[in-house]
Protein backbone atom coordinates (compact mmCIF):
# COMPACT_ATOMS: atom_id res chain seq x y z
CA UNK A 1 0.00 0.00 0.00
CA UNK A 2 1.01 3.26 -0.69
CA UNK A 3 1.52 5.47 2.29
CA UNK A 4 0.23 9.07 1.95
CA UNK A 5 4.06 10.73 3.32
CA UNK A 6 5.48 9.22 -0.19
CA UNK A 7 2.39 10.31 -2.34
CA UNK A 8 3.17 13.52 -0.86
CA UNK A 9 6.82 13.87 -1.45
CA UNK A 10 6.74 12.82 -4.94
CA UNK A 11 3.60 15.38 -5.78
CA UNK A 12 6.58 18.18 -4.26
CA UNK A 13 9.10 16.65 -6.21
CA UNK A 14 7.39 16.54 -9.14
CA UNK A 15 5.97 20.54 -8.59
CA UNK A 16 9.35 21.28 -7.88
CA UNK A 17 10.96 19.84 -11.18
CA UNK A 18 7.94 21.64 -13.31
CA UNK A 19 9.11 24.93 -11.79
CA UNK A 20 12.89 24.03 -12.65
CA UNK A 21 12.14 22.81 -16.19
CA UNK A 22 10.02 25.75 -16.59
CA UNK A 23 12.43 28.47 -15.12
CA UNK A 24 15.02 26.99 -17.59
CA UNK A 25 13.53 27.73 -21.47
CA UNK A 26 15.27 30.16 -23.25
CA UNK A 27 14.47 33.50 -24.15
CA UNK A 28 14.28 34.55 -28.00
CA UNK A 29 17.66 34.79 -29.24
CA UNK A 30 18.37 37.03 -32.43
CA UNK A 31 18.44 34.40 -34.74
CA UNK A 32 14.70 32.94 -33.82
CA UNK A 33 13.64 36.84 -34.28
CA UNK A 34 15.40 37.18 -37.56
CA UNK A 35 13.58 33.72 -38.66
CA UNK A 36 10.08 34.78 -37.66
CA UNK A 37 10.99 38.07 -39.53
CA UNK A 38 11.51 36.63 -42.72
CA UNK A 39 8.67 34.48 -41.83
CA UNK A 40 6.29 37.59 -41.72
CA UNK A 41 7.85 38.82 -44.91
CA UNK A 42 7.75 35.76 -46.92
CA UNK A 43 3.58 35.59 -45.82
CA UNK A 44 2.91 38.96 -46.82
CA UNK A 45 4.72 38.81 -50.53
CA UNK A 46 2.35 35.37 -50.85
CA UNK A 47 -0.13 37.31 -49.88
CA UNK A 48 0.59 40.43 -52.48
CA UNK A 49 1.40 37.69 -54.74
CA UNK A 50 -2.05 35.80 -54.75
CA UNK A 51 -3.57 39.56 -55.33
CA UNK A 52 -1.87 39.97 -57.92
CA UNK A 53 -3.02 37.13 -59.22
CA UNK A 54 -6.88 37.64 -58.67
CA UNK A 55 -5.80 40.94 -60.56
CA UNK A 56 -4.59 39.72 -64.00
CA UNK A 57 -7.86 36.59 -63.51
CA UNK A 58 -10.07 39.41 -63.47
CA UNK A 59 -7.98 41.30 -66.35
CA UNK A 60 -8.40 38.06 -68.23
CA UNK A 61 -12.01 37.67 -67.82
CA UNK A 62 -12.68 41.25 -68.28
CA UNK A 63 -10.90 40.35 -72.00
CA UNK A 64 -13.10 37.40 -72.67
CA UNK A 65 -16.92 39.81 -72.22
């Protein structure tokens, strides 16, 4: 059976290793913010790009009337 002292100690263990792990992660390093950077810029010229696309579909239908 299970005493309740050692269900105890490993719940504080366990809390205690969460706070650890969590005091541990990394802060954003100039490389990550460079990367989600070119990430922003590499969605927004998509994004011009599929206007620009609707653009000349619409040219090319407005050709066909």
């Amino acid at each position: 059976m299970i005493k309740p002292g050692k269900t105890l100690s490993a719940a504080v263990i366990l809390a205690a290793m969460l706070v650890a792990l969590s005091g541990c992660q990394k802060k954003e390093g100039p490389v990550e913010r460079a990367g989600k950077q070119v990430d922003q810029a590499a969605e927004k010229v998509g994004q011009e790009v599929e206007k620009a696309g609707e653009k000349i579909q619409d040219a090319a239908q407005g050709d066909k009337k």
